[in-house]
C-alpha atoms as a PDB file:
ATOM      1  CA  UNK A   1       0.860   1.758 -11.242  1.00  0.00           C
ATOM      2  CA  UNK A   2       2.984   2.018  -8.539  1.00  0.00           C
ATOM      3  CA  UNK A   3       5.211  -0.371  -6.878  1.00  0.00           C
ATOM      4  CA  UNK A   4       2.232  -2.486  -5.293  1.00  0.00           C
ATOM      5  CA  UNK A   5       1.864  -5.146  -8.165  1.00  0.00           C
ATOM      6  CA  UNK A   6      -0.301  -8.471  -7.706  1.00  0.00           C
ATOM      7  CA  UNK A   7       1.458 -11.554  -8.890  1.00  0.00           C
ATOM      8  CA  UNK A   8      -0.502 -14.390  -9.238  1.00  0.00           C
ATOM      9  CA  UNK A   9      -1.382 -13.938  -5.448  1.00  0.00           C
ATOM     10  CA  UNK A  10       1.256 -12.260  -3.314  1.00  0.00           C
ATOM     11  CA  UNK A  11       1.850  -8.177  -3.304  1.00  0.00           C
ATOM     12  CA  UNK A  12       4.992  -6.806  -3.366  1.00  0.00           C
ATOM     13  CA  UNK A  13       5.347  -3.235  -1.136  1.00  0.00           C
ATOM     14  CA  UNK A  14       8.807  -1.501  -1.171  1.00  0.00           C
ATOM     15  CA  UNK A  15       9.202   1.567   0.673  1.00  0.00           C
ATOM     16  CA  UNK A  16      11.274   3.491   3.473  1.00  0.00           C
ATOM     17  CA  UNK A  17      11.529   4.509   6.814  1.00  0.00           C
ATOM     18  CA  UNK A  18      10.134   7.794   6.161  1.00  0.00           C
ATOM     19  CA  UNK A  19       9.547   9.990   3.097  1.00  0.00           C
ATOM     20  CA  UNK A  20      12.275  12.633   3.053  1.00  0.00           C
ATOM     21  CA  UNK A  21      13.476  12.983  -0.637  1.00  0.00           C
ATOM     22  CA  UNK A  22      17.008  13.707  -0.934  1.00  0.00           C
ATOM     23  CA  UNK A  23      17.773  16.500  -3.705  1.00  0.00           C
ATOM     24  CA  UNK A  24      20.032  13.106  -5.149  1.00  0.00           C
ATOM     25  CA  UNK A  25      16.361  11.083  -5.296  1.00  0.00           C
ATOM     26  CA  UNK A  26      14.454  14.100  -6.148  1.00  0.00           C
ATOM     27  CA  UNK A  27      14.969  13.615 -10.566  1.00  0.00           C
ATOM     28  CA  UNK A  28      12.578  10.373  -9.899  1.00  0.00           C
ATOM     29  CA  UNK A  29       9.472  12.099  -8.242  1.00  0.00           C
ATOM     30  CA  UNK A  30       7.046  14.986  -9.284  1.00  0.00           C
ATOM     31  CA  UNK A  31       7.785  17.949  -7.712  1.00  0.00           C
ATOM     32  CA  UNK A  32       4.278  18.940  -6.859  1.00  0.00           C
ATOM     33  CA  UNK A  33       3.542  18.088  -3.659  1.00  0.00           C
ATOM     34  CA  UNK A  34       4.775  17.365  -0.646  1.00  0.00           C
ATOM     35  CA  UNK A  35       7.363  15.576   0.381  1.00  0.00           C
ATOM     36  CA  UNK A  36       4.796  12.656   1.011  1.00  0.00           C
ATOM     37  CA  UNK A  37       2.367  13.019  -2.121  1.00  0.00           C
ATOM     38  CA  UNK A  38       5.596  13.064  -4.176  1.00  0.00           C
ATOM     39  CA  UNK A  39       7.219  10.035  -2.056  1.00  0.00           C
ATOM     40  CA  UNK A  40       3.518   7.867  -2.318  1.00  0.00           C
ATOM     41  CA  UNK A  41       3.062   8.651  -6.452  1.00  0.00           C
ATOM     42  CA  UNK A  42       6.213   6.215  -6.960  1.00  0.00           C
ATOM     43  CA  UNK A  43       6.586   3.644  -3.804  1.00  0.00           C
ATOM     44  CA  UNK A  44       3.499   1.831  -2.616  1.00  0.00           C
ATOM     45  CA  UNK A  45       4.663   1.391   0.989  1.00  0.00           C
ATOM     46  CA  UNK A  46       6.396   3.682   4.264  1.00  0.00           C
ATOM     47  CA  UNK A  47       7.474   2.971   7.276  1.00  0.00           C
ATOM     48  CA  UNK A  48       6.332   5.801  10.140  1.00  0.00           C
ATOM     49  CA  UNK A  49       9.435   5.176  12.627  1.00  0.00           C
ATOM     50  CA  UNK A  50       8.776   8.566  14.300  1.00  0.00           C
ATOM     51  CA  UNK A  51       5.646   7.400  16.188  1.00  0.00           C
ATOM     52  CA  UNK A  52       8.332   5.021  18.281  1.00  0.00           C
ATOM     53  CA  UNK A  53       9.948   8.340  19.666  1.00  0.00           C
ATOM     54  CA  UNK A  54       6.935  10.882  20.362  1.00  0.00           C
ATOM     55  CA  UNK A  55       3.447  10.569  19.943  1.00  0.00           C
ATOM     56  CA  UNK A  56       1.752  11.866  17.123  1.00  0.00           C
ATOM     57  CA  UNK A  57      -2.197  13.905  16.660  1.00  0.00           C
ATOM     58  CA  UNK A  58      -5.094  11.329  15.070  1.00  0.00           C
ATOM     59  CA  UNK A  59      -5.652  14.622  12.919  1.00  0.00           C
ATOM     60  CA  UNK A  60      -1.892  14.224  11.595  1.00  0.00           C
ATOM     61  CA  UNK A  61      -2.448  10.391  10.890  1.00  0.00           C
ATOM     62  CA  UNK A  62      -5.321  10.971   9.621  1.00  0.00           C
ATOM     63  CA  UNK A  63      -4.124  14.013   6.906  1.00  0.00           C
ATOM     64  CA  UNK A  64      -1.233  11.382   5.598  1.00  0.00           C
ATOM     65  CA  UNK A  65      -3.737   8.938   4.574  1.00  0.00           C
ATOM     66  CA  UNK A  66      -5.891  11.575   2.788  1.00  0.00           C
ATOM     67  CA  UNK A  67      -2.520  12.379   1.175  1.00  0.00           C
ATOM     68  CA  UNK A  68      -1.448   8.798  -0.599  1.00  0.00           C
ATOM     69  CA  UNK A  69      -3.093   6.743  -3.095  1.00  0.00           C
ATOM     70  CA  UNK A  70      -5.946   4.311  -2.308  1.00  0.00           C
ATOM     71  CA  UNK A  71      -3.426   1.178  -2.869  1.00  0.00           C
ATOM     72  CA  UNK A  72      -0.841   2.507  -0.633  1.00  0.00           C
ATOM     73  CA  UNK A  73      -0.466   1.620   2.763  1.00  0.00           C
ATOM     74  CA  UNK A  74       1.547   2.709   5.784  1.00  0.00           C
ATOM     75  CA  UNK A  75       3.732   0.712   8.313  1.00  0.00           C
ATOM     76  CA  UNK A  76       3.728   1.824  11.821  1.00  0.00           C
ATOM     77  CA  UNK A  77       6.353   1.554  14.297  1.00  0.00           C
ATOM     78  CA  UNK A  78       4.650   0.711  17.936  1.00  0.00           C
ATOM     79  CA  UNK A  79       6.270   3.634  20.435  1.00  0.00           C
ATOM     80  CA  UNK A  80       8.946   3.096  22.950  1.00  0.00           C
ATOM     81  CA  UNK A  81       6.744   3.773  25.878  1.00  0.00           C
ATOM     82  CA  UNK A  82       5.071  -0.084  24.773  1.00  0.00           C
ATOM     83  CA  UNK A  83       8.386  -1.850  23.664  1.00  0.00           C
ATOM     84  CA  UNK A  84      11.153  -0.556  25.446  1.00  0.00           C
ATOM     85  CA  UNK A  85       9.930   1.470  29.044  1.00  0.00           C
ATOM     86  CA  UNK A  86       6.817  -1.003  29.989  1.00  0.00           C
ATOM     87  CA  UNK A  87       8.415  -3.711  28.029  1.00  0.00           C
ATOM     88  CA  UNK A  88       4.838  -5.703  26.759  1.00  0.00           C
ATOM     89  CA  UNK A  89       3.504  -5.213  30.370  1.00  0.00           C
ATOM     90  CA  UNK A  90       1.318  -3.270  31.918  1.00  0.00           C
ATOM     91  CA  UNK A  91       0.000  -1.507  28.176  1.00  0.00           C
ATOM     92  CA  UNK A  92      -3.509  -0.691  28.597  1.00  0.00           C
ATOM     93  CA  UNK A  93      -3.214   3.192  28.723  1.00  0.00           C
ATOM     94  CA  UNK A  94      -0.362   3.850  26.540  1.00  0.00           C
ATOM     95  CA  UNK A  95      -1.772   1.724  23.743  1.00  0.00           C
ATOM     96  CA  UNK A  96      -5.314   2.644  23.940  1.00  0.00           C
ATOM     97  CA  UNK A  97      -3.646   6.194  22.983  1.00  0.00           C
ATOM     98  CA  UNK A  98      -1.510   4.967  20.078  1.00  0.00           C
ATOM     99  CA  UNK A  99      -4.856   3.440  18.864  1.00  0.00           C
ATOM    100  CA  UNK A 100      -6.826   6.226  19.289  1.00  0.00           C
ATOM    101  CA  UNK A 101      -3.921   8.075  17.255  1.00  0.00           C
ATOM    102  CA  UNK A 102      -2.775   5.846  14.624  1.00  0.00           C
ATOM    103  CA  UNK A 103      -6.117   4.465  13.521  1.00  0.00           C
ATOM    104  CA  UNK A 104      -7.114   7.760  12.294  1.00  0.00           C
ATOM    105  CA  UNK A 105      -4.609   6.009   8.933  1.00  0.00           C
ATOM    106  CA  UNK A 106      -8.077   4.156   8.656  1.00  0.00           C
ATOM    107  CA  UNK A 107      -7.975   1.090   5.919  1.00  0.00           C
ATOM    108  CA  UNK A 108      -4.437   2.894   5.126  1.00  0.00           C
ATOM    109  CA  UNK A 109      -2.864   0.750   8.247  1.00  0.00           C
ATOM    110  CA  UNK A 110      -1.538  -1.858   6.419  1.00  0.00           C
ATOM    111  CA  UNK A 111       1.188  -2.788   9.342  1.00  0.00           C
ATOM    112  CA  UNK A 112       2.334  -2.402  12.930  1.00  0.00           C
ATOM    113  CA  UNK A 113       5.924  -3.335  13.335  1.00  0.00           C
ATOM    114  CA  UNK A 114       6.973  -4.141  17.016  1.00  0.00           C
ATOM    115  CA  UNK A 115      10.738  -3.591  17.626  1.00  0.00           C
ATOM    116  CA  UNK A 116      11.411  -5.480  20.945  1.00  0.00           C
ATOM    117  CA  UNK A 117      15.004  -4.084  22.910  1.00  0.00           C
ATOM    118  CA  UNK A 118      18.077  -6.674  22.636  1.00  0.00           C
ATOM    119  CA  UNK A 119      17.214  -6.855  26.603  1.00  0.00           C
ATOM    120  CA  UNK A 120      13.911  -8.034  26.317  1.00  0.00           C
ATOM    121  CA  UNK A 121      13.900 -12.031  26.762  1.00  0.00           C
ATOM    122  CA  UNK A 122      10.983 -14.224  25.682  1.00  0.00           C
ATOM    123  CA  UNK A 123       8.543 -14.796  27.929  1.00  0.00           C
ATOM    124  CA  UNK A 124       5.068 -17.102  26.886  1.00  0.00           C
ATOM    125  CA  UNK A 125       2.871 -15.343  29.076  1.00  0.00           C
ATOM    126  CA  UNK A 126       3.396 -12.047  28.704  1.00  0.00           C
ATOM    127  CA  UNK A 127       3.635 -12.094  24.896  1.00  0.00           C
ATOM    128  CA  UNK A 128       0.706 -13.617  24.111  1.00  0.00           C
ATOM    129  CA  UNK A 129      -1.514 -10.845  26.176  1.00  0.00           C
ATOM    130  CA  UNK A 130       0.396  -8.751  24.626  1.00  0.00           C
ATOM    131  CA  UNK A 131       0.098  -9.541  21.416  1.00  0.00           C
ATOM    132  CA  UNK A 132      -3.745 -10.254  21.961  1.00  0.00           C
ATOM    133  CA  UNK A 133      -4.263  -6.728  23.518  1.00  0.00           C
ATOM    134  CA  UNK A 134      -2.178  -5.625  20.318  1.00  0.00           C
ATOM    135  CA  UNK A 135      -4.745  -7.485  17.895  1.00  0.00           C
ATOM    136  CA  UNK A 136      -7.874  -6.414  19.697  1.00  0.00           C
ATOM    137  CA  UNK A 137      -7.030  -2.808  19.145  1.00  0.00           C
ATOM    138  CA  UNK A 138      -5.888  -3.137  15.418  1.00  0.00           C
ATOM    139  CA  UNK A 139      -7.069  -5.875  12.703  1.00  0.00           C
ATOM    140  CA  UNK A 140      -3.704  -5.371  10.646  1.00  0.00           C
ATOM    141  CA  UNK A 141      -0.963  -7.871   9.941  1.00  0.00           C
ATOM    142  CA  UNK A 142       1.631  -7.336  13.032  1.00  0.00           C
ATOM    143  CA  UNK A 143       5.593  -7.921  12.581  1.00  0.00           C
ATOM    144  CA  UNK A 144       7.652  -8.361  15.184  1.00  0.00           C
ATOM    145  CA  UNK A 145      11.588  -8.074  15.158  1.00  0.00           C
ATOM    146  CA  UNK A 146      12.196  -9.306  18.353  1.00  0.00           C
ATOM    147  CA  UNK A 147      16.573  -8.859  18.791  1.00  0.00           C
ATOM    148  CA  UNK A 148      17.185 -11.289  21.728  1.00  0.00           C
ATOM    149  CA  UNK A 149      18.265 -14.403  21.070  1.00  0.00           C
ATOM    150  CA  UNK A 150      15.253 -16.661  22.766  1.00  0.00           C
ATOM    151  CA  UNK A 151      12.628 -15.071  20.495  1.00  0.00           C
ATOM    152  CA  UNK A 152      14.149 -17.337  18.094  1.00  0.00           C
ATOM    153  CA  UNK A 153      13.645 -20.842  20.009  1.00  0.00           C
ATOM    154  CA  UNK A 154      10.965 -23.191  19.074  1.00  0.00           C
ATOM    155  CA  UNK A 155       8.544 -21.909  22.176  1.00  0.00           C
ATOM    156  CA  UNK A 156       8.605 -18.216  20.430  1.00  0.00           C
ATOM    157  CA  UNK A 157       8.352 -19.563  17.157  1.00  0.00           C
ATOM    158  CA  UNK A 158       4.992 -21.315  17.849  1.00  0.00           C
ATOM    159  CA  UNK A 159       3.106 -18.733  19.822  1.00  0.00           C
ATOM    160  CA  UNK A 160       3.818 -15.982  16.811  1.00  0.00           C
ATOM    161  CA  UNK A 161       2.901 -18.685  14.726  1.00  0.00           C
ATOM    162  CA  UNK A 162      -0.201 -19.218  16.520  1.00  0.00           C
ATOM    163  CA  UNK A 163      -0.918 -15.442  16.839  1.00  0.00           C
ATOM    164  CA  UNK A 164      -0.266 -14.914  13.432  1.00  0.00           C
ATOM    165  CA  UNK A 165       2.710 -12.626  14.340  1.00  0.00           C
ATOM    166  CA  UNK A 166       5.163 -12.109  11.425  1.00  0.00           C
ATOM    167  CA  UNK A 167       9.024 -12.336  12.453  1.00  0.00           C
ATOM    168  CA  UNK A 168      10.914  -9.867  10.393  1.00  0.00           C
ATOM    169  CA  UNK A 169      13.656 -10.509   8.512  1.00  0.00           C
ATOM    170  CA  UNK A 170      16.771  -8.181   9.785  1.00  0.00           C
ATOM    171  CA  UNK A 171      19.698  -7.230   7.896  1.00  0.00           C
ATOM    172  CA  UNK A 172      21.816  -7.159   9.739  1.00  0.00           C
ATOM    173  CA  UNK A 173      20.027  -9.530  12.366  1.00  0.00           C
ATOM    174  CA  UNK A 174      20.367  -9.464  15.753  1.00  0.00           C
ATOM    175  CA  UNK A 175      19.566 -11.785  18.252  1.00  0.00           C
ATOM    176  CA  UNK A 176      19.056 -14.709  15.475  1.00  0.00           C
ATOM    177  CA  UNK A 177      21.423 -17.903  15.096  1.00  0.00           C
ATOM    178  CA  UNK A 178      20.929 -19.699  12.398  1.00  0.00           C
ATOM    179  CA  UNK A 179      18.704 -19.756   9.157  1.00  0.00           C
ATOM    180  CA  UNK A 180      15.374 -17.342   9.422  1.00  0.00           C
ATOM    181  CA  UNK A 181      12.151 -19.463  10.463  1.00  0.00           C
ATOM    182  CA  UNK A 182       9.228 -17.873   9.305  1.00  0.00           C
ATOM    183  CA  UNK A 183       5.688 -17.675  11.438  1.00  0.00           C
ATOM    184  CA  UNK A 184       3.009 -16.673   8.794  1.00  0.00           C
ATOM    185  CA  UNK A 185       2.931 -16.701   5.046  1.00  0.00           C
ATOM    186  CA  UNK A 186       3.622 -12.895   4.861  1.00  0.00           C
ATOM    187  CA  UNK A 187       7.225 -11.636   4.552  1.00  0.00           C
ATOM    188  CA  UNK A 188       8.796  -8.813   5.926  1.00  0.00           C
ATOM    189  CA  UNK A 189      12.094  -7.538   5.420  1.00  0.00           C
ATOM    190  CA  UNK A 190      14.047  -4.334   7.112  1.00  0.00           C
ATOM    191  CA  UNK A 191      17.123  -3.630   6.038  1.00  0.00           C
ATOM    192  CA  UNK A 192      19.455  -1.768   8.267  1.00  0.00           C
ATOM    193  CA  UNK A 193      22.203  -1.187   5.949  1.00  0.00           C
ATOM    194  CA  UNK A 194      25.381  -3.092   6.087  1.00  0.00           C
ATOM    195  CA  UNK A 195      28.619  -3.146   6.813  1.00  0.00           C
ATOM    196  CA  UNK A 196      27.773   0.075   8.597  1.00  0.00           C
ATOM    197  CA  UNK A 197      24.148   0.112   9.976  1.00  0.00           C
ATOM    198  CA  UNK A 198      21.564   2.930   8.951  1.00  0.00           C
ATOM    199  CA  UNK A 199      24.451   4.052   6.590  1.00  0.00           C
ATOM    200  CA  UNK A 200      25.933   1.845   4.182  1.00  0.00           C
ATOM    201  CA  UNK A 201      24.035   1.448   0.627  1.00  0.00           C
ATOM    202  CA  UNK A 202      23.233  -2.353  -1.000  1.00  0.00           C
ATOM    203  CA  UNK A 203      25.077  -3.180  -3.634  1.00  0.00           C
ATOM    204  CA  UNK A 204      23.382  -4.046  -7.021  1.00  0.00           C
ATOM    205  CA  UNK A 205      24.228  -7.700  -6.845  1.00  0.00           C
ATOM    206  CA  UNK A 206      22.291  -7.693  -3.144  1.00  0.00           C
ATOM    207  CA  UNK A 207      19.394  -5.855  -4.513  1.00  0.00           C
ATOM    208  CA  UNK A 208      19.449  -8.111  -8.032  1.00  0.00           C
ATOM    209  CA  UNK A 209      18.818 -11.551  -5.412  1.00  0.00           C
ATOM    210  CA  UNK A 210      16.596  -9.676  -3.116  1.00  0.00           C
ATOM    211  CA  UNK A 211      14.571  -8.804  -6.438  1.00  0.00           C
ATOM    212  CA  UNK A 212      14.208 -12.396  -7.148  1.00  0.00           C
ATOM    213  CA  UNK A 213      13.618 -13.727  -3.738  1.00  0.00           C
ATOM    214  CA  UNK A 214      10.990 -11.553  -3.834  1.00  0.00           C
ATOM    215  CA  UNK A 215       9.095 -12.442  -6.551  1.00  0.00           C
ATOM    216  CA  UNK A 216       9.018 -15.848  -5.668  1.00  0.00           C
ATOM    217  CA  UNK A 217       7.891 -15.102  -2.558  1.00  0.00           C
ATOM    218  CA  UNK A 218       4.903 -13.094  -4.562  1.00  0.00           C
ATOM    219  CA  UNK A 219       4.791 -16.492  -7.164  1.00  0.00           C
ATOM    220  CA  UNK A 220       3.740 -18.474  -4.010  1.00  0.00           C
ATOM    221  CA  UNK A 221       1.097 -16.219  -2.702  1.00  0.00           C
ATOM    222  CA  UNK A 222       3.047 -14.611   0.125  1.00  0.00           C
ATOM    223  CA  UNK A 223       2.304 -10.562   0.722  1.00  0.00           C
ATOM    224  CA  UNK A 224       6.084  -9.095   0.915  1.00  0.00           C
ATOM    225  CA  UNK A 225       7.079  -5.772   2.594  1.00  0.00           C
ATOM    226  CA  UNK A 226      10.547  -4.827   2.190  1.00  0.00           C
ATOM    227  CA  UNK A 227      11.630  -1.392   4.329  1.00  0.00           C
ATOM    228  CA  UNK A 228      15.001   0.395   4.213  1.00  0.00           C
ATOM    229  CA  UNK A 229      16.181   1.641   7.117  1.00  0.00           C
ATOM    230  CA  UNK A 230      19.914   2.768   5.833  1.00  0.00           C
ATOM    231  CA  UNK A 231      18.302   6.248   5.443  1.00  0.00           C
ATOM    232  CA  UNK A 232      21.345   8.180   7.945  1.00  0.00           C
ATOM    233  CA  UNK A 233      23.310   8.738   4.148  1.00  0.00           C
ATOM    234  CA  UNK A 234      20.740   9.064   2.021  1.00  0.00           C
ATOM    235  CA  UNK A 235      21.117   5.538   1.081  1.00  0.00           C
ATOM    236  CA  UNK A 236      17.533   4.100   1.510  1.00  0.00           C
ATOM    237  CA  UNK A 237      15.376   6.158  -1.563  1.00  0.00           C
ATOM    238  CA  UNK A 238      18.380   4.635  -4.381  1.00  0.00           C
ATOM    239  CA  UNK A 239      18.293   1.425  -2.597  1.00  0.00           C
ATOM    240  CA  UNK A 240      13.982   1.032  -2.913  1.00  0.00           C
ATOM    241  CA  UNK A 241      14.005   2.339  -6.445  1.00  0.00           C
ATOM    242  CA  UNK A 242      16.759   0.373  -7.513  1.00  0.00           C
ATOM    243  CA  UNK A 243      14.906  -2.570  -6.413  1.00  0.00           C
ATOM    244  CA  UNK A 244      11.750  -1.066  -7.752  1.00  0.00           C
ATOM    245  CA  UNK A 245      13.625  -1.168 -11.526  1.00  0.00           C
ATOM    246  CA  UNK A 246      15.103  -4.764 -10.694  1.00  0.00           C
ATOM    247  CA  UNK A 247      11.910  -5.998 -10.670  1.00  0.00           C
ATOM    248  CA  UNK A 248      10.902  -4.370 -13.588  1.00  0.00           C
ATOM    249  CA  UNK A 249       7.987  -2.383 -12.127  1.00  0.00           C
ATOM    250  CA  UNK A 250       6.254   0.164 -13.972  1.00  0.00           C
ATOM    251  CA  UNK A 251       5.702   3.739 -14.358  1.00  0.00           C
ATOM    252  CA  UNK A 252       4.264   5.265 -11.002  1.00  0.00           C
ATOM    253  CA  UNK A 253       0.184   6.752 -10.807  1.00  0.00           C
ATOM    254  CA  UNK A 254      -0.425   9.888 -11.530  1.00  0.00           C
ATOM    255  CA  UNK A 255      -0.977  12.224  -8.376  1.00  0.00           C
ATOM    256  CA  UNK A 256      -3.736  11.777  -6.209  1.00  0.00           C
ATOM    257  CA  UNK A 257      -7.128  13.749  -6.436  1.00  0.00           C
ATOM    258  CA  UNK A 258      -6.516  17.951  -5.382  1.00  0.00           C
ATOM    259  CA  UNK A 259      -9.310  17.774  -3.612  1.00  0.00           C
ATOM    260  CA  UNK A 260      -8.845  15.155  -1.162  1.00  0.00           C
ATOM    261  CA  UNK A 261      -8.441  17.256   2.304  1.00  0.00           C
ATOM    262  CA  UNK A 262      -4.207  18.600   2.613  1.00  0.00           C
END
């Protein structure tokens, strides 16, 4: 199996933001393949970040579902020209494209993350048509890590609740006073890397705690996606299977079908 495991009713993803295998990593995975097919034989989950920077072809989307096992699923990051240039307003064209583009992942779609700019203050109005023009165009579960400090006030608390929007869990946060107030049932959990963001590794203690915060999450029914992001160093791959072992996961699939289209 891989690392997607159902507990008594929660699932359990671990992944990265993006599939490179390091030749450090590269001892744990198959080396048939690529880089992908290896990657998705031993983590259930990835995080596309590259769609936030350039678009990408449907027919690309669409060739790295045919490329993973049926049980994993992808994460995709919603592109700047959304979040950060029309910032929630104003969407129509730009997001009918990234539709058109990342639904090609079909049923593989499991999440859109929504990375809102430390600039971008809550406002009631504009975030919920945004986030209903975000939920016509996809029927995924939508997290939101939102990095200015009044997306974390009781008003923005109840319209994600309301919308069904997940609030990510940051390490290290940004924006957020306080204790973490969840919105829905689901977790999810991106971890920058810390002291030094997108570099430093977690430490075994860290990942031993996240391991069983997890799985009580899972115990309680909650779906949990955790993401590393402290891939600058190489850091990310040790850091998911690390966690991967701590909670005693087994042995990954074997590869996927050679005749599903490359």
């Amino acid at each position: 199996m891989t690392n997607r495991t159902q507990h008594p009713s929660g699932t359990l993803r671990i992944g990265c933001a993006g599939w490179t295998i390091s030749r450090e990593a590269a001892p744990a995975f198959e080396t048939e393949g690529s880089h992908l097919e290896r990657y998705a034989r031993v983590l259930g989950t990835v995080e596309i970040n590259s769609s936030f920077y350039r678009p990408h072809q449907a027919k690309t989307y669409a060739r790295w579902a045919h490329s993973v096992p049926p049980a994993f699923r992808f994460a995709v990051k919603l592109p700047r020209t959304i979040t950060h240039e029309a910032r929630l307003s104003g969407i129509d064209a730009p997001l009918r494209q990234f539709a058109a583009e990342a639904g090609a992942l079909g049923d593989k779609l499991g999440c859109l993350l929504v990375q809102l700019p430390p600039t971008l203050g809550f406002d009631a109005a504009v975030a919920s048509d945004f986030f209903a023009r975000l939920k016509d165009a996809f029927g995924c579960m939508v997290a939101c890590e939102a990095r200015h400090p009044s997306w974390f006030g009781d008003d923005a608390s109840a319209l994600l609740r309301r919308d069904t929007i997940t609030r990510v869990i940051a390490d290290p946060a940004k924006g957020q006073e306080g204790l973490h107030v969840p919105t829905t049932e689901s977790i999810y959990v991106r971890l920058h890397g810390a002291p030094r963001i997108y570099y430093s590794s977690y430490p075994d203690d860290y990942l031993a705690q996240l391991a069983r915060d997890m799985a009580t999450h899972a115990a309680h029914g909650r779906d949990v996606w955790c993401i590393f992001d402290n891939t600058a160093s190489g850091a990310a791959l040790p850091n998911a299977l690390d966690l991967r072992a701590a909670l005693g996961l087994a042995s990954p699939t074997p590869a996927p079908d050679p005749g599903l289209p490359a």
